[in-house]
Protein backbone atom coordinates (compact mmCIF):
# COMPACT_ATOMS: atom_id res chain seq x y z
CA UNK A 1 32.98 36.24 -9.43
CA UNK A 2 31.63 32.92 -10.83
CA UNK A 3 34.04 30.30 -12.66
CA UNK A 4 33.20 30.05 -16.34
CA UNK A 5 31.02 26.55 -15.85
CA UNK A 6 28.96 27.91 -13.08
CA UNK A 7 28.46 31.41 -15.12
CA UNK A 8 27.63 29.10 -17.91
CA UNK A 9 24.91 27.35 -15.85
CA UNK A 10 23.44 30.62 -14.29
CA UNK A 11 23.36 32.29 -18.03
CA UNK A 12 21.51 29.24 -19.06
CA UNK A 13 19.37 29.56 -16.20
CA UNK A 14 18.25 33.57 -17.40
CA UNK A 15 17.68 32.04 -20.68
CA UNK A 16 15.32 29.38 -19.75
CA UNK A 17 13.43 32.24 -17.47
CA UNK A 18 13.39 35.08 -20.54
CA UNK A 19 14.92 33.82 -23.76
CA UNK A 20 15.97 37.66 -25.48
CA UNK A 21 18.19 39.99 -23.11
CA UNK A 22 20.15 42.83 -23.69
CA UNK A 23 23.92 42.98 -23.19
CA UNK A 24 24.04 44.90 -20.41
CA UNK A 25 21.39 43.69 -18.37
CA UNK A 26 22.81 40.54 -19.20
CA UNK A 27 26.67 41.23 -17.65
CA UNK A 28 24.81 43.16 -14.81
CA UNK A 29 23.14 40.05 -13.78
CA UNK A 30 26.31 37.60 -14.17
CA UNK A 31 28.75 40.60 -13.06
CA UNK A 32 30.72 40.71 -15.20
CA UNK A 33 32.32 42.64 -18.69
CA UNK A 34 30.00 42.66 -22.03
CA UNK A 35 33.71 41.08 -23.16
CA UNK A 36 33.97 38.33 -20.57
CA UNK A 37 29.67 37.97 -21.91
CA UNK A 38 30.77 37.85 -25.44
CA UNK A 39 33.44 34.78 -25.07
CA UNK A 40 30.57 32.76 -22.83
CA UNK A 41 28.04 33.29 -25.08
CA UNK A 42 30.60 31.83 -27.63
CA UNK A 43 31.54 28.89 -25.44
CA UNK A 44 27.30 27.79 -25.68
CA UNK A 45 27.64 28.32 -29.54
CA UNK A 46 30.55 25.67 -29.25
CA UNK A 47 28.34 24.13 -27.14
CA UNK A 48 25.57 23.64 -29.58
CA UNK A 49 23.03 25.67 -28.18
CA UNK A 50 21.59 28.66 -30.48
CA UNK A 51 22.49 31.79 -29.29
CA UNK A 52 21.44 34.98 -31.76
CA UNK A 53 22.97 38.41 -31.25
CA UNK A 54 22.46 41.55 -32.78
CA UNK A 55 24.50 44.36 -32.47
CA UNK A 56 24.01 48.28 -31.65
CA UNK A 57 22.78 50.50 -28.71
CA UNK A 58 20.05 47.72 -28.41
CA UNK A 59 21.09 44.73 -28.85
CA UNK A 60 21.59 41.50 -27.37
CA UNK A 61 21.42 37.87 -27.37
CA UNK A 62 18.20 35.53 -27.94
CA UNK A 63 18.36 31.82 -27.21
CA UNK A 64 17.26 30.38 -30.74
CA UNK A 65 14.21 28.78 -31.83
CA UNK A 66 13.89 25.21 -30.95
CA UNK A 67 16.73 25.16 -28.81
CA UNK A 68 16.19 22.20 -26.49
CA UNK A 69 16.96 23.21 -22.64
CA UNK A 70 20.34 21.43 -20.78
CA UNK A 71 19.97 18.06 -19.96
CA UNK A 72 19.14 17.78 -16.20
CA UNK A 73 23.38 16.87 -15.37
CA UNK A 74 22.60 14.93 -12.38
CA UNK A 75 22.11 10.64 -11.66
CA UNK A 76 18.50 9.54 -10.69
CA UNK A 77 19.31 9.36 -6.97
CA UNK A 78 21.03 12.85 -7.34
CA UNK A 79 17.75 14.44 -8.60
CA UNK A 80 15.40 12.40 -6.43
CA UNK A 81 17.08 13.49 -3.20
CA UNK A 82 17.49 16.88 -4.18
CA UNK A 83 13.93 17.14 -5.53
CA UNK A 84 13.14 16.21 -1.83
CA UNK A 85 15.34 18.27 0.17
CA UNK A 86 13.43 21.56 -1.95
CA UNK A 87 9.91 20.33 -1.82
CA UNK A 88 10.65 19.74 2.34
CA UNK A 89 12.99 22.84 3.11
CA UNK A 90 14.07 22.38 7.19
CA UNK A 91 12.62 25.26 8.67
CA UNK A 92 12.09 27.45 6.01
CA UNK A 93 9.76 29.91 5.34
CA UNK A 94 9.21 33.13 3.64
CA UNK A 95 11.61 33.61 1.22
CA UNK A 96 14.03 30.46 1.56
CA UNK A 97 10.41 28.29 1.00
CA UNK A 98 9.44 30.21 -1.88
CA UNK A 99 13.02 29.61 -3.28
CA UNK A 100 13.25 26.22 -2.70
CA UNK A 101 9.76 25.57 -4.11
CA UNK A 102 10.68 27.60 -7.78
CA UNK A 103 13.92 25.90 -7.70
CA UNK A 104 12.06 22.17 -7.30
CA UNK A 105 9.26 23.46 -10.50
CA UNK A 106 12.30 23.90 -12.58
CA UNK A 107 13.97 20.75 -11.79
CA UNK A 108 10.84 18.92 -12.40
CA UNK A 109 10.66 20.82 -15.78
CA UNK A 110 14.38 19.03 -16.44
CA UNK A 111 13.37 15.94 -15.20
CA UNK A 112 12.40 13.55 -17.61
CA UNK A 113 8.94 11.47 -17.40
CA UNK A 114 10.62 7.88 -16.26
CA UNK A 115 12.03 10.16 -13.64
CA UNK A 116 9.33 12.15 -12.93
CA UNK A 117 7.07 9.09 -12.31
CA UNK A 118 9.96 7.56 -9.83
CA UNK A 119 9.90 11.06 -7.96
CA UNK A 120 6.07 11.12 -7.71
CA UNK A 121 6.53 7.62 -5.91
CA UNK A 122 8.68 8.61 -3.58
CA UNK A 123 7.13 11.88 -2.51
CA UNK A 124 3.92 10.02 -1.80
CA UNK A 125 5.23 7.20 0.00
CA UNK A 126 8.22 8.97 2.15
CA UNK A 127 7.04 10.74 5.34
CA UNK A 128 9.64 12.94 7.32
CA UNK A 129 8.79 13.12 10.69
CA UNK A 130 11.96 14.35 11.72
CA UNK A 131 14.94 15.25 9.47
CA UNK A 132 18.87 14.36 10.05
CA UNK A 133 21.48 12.95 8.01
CA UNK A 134 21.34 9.51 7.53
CA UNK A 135 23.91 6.43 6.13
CA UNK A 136 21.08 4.81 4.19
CA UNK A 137 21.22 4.94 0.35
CA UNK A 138 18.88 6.57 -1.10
CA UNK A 139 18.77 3.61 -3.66
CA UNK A 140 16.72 1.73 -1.09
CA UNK A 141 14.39 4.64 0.39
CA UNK A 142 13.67 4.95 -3.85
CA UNK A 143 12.88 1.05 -4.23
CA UNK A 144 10.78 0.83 -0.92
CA UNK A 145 8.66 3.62 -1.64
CA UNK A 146 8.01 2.92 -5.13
CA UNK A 147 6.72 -0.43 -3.64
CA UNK A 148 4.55 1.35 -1.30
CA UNK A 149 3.14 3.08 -4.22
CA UNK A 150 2.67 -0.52 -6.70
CA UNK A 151 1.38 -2.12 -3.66
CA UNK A 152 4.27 -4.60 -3.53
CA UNK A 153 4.48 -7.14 -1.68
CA UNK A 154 8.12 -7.67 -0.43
CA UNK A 155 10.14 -10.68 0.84
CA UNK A 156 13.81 -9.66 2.83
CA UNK A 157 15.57 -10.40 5.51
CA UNK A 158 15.77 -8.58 8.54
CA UNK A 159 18.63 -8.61 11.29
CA UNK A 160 18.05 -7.86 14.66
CA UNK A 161 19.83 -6.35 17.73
CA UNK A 162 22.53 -9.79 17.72
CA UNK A 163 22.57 -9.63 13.73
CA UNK A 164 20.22 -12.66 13.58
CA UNK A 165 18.19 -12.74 10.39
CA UNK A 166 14.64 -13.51 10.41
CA UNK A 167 13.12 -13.87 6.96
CA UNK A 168 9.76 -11.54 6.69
CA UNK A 169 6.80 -11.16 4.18
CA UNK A 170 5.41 -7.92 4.30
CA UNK A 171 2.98 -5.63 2.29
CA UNK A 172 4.81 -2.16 2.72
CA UNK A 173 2.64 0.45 3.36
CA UNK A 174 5.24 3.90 3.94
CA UNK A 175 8.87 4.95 4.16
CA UNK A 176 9.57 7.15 7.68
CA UNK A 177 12.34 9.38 8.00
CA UNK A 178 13.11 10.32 11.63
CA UNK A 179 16.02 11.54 13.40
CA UNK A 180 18.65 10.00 11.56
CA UNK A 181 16.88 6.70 10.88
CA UNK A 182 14.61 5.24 7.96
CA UNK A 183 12.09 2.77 8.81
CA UNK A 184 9.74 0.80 6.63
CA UNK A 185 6.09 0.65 8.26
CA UNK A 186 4.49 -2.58 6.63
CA UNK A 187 2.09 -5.04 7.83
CA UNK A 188 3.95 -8.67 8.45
CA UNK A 189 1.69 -11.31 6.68
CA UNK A 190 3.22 -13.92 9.22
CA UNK A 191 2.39 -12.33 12.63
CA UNK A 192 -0.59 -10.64 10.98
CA UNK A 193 0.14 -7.06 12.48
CA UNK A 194 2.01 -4.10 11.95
CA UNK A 195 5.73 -3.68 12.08
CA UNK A 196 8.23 -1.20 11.64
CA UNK A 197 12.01 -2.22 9.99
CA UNK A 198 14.56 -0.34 10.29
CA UNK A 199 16.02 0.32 6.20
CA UNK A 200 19.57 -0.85 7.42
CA UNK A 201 18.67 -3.86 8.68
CA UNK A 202 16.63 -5.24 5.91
CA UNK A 203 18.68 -7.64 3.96
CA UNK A 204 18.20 -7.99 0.14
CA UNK A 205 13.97 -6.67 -0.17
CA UNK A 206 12.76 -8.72 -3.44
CA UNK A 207 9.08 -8.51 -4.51
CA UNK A 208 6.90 -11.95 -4.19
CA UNK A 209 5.17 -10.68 -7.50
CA UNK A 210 1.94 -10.73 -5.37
CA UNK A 211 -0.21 -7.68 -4.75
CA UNK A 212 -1.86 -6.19 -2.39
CA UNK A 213 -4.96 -3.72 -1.05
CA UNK A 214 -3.57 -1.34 1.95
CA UNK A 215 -4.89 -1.79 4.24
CA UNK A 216 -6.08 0.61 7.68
CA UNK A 217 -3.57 1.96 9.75
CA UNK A 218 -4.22 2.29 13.45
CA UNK A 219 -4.05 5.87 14.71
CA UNK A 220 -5.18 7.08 11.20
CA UNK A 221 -2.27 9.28 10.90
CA UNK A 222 1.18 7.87 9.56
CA UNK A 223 3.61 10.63 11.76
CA UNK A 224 1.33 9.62 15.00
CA UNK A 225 1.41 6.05 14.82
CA UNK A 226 5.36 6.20 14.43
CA UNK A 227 5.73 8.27 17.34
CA UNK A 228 4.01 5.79 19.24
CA UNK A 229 5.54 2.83 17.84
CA UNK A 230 9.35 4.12 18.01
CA UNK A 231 8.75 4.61 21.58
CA UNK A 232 9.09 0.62 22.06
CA UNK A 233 9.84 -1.13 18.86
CA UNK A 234 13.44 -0.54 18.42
CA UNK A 235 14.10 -3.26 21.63
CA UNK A 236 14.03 -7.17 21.65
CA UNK A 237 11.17 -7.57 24.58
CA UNK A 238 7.96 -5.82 24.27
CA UNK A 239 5.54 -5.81 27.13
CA UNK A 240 2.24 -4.67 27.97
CA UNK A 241 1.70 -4.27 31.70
CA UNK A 242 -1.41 -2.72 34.30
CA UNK A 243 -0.26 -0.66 37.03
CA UNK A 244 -2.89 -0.05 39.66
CA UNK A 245 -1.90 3.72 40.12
CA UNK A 246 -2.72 6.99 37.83
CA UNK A 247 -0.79 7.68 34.84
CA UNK A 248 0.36 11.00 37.09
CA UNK A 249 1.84 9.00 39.82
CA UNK A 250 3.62 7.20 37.11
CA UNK A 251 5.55 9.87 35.93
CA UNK A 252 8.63 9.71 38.06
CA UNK A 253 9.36 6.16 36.76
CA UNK A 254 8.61 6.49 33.24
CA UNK A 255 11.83 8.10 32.58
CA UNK A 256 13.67 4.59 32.96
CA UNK A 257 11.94 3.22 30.55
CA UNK A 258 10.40 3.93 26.97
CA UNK A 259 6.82 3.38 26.93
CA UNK A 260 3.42 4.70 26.24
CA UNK A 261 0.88 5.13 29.50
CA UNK A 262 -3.09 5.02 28.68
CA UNK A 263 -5.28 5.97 31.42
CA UNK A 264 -7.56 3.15 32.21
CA UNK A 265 -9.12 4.41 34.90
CA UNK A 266 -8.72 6.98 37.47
CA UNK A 267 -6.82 4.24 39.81
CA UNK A 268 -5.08 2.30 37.13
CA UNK A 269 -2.82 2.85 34.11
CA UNK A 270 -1.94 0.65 31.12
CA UNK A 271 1.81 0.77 29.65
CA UNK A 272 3.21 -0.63 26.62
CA UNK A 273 7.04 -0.39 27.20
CA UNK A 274 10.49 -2.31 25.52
CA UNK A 275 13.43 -2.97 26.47
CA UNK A 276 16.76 -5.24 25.16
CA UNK A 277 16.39 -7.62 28.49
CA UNK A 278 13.95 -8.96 30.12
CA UNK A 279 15.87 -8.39 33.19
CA UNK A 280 15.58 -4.74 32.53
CA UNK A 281 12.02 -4.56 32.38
CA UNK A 282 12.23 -6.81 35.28
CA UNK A 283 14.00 -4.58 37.51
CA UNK A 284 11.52 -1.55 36.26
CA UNK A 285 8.55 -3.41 37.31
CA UNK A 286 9.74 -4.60 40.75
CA UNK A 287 10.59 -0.92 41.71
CA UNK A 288 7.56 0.31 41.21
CA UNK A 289 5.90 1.22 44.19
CA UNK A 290 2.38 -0.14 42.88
CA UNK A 291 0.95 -3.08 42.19
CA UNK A 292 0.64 -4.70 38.48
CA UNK A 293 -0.49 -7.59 36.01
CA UNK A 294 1.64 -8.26 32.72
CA UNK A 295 -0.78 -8.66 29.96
CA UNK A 296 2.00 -9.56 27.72
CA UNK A 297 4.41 -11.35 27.20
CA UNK A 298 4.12 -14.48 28.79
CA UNK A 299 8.00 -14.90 28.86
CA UNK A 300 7.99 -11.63 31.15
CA UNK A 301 6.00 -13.24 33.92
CA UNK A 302 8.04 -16.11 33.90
CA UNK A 303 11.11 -13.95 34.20
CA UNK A 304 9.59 -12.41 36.72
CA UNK A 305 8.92 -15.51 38.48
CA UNK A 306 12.61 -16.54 38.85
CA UNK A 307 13.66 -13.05 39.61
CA UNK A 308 11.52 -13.31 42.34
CA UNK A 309 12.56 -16.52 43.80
CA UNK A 310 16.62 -15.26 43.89
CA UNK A 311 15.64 -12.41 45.74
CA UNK A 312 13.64 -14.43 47.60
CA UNK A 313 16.29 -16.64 48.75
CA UNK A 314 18.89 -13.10 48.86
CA UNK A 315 16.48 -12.18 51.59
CA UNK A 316 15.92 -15.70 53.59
CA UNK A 317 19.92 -16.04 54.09
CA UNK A 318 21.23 -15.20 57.35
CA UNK A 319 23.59 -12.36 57.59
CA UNK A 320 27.29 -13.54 59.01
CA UNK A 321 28.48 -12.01 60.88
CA UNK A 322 31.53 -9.77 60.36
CA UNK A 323 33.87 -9.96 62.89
CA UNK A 324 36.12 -6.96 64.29
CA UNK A 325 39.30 -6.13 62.22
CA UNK A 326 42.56 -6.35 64.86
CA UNK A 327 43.94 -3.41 66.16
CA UNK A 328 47.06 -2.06 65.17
C-alpha cells in the first residue's frame, strides 16, 4: 500500500486526469478503504484544495471549480533533468516510451513559463550520443546550452591533462552527452576552428556580452562529427600522418592507437590520430611496417628526428662481449 503523501500525490494525479469520481472507483484505484479515502480526501481540504462530495449509492468527490493544480514540488535542475531523462527514455519503447512521454506532457503542464523556456533551451542544445551517469552538475549543462541557444559568446578557462589553464573565447554551438562525459562543441575564436571541452574542465564560463551567427559544422551532423572528434581530441598531441599502404593493411595497427583512417588512394591511407606523448605516437609510427609523411604537427617530425638518431646510435654500438660465468 502507498504512504499517505504518495497516495496524496497519486489521488491528485486522478484528479488532474478526470476531476468527478465515484467512491469506489476511486479506493479501487488507490487500493484502499472508502474510510482510509474519506480521511485523504480530508487531509487536501486541510490542504486547501476544493474537494466536493456528495453522498448516496452514487456519489463521490469532484475537485472544485477553480482549483489551481499542485505546484510542480521540485528545484529547476530537478525538473530540467527529469524532463530529460522522459523525453530520452534509454531503450525504451512500446509501452515504457509512451509512459515516459505522458508523464513529460504533464510535467510540462506543471512547469511554469520561466521554466518552460529554460527546458526548451536545453532540449535543443543537448545532444545524447551515448547515455551514462555523469559527476557534472546539471547547473552547467543548463547554462551552456542556454548559451548555445542565445548565441553566447563565452570566455572560461580550460585545464588540460597537467591541470594547466588556458584561457579560451569561444562561440558555443552544442552540449554532447556521451558515455559518462559532457563536452561543449564550440568554435575557438583564437585558433579559428572547432574544439570540443570537456564540461569539467572548463573553469568559471562567463559571457563576453558579444553575439554571434552559428556557424557550419563539418560533417553536417552533430552525433557524427563527435564520434570523429572524440576519437583524438581527448590527448595532448594531435597528428595527421600518410601511410603509403591501404586502410585494410592498416588494420592490425590501428588498435594501438585512436585515430580515424581515410582512404586516399588505393596504395595510401591518411590518419588523424592522438596521443598524451609524442613518444607514443613515435613508437606507433616507427613500427609500422610502411612508409609515411607527417602532415602535422611539426613538433612530431622533430621528435621523430631525435628518436631516430638514439636508435641510431643503440644500433652503431658494438656489442661486448659477455664473458663465461665460472663454474661451480
Amino acid at each position: 500500500m502507498l504512504s499517505a503523501s504518495a497516495r496524496l500525490i497519486r489521488l491528485l494525479s486522478l484528479f488532474q486526469a478526470q476531476r468527478s469520481w465515484t467512491g469506489t472507483e476511486l479506493a479501487a484505484r488507490l487500493e484502499i478503504t472508502e474510510r482510509t479515502l474519506r480521511r485523504d480526501v480530508d487531509r487536501l481540504r486541510s490542504l486547501g484544495y476544493t474537494v466536493d462530495s456528495t453522498s448516496g449509492v452514487a456519489g463521490g468527490y469532484r475537485l472544485g471549480a477553480g482549483t489551481a493544480l499542485p505546484p510542480l514540488l521540485l528545484e529547476d535542475e530537478e525538473a530540467i533533468a527529469v524532463a530529460l531523462g522522459l523525453g530520452n527514455p534509454v531503450g525504451a519503447a512500446g509501452d515504457i516510451e509512451n509512459a515516459s512521454l505522458r508523464a513529460l506532457a504533464k510535467l510540462e503542464q506543471l512547469m511554469p513559463p520561466r521554466l518552460r523556456r529554460r527546458l526548451d533551451s536545453v532540449r535543443a542544445s543537448v545532444v545524447p550520443v551515448l547515455r551514462g551517469k555523469s559527476p557534472v552538475r546539471l547547473k552547467a549543462v543548463s547554462f551552456l546550452a542556454e548559451a548555445c541557444t542565445d548565441r553566447l559568446e563565452l570566455r572560461f578557462g580550460y585545464r588540460d591533462h597537467h591541470d594547466a589553464v588556458t584561457e579560451r573565447t569561444v562561440e558555443p554551438h552544442r552540449v554532447v552527452q556521451t558515455g559518462q562525459r559532457w563536452y561543449l562543441l564550440a568554435w575557438d575564436t583564437t585558433r579559428q576552428d572547432w574544439r570540443t571541452f570537456r564540461l569539467d574542465r572548463i573553469v568559471e564560463p562567463t559571457p563576453t556580452g558579444a553575439r554571434f551567427t552559428p556557424r557550419r559544422l563539418p560533417h553536417g551532423d552533430v552525433a557524427a562529427y563527435m564520434e570523429h572528434a572524440l576519437q583524438v581530441s581527448p590527448y595532448l598531441h594531435h597528428a595527421q600522418v600518410v601511410v603509403h599502404a591501404s586502410a585494410k593493411a592498416l588494420e592490425p595497427y590501428l588498435g594501438w592507437v585512436s585515430g580515424t583512417p581515410q582512404a586516399i588512394d588505393e596504395g595510401s591511407t591518411r590518419i588523424a590520430t592522438g596521443a598524451n606523448s609524442l613518444d607514443a605516437l613515435a613508437v606507433w609510427l616507427g613500427c609500422l611496417p610502411h612508409d609515411f609523411e607527417v602532415e602535422s604537427p611539426k613538433e612530431l617530425v622533430e621528435h621523430l628526428a631525435l628518436v631516430a638518431e638514439r636508435l641510431g646510435k643503440a644500433a652503431r654500438k658494438p656489442r661486448k662481449a659477455v664473458g663465461r660465468l665460472p663454474r661451480i
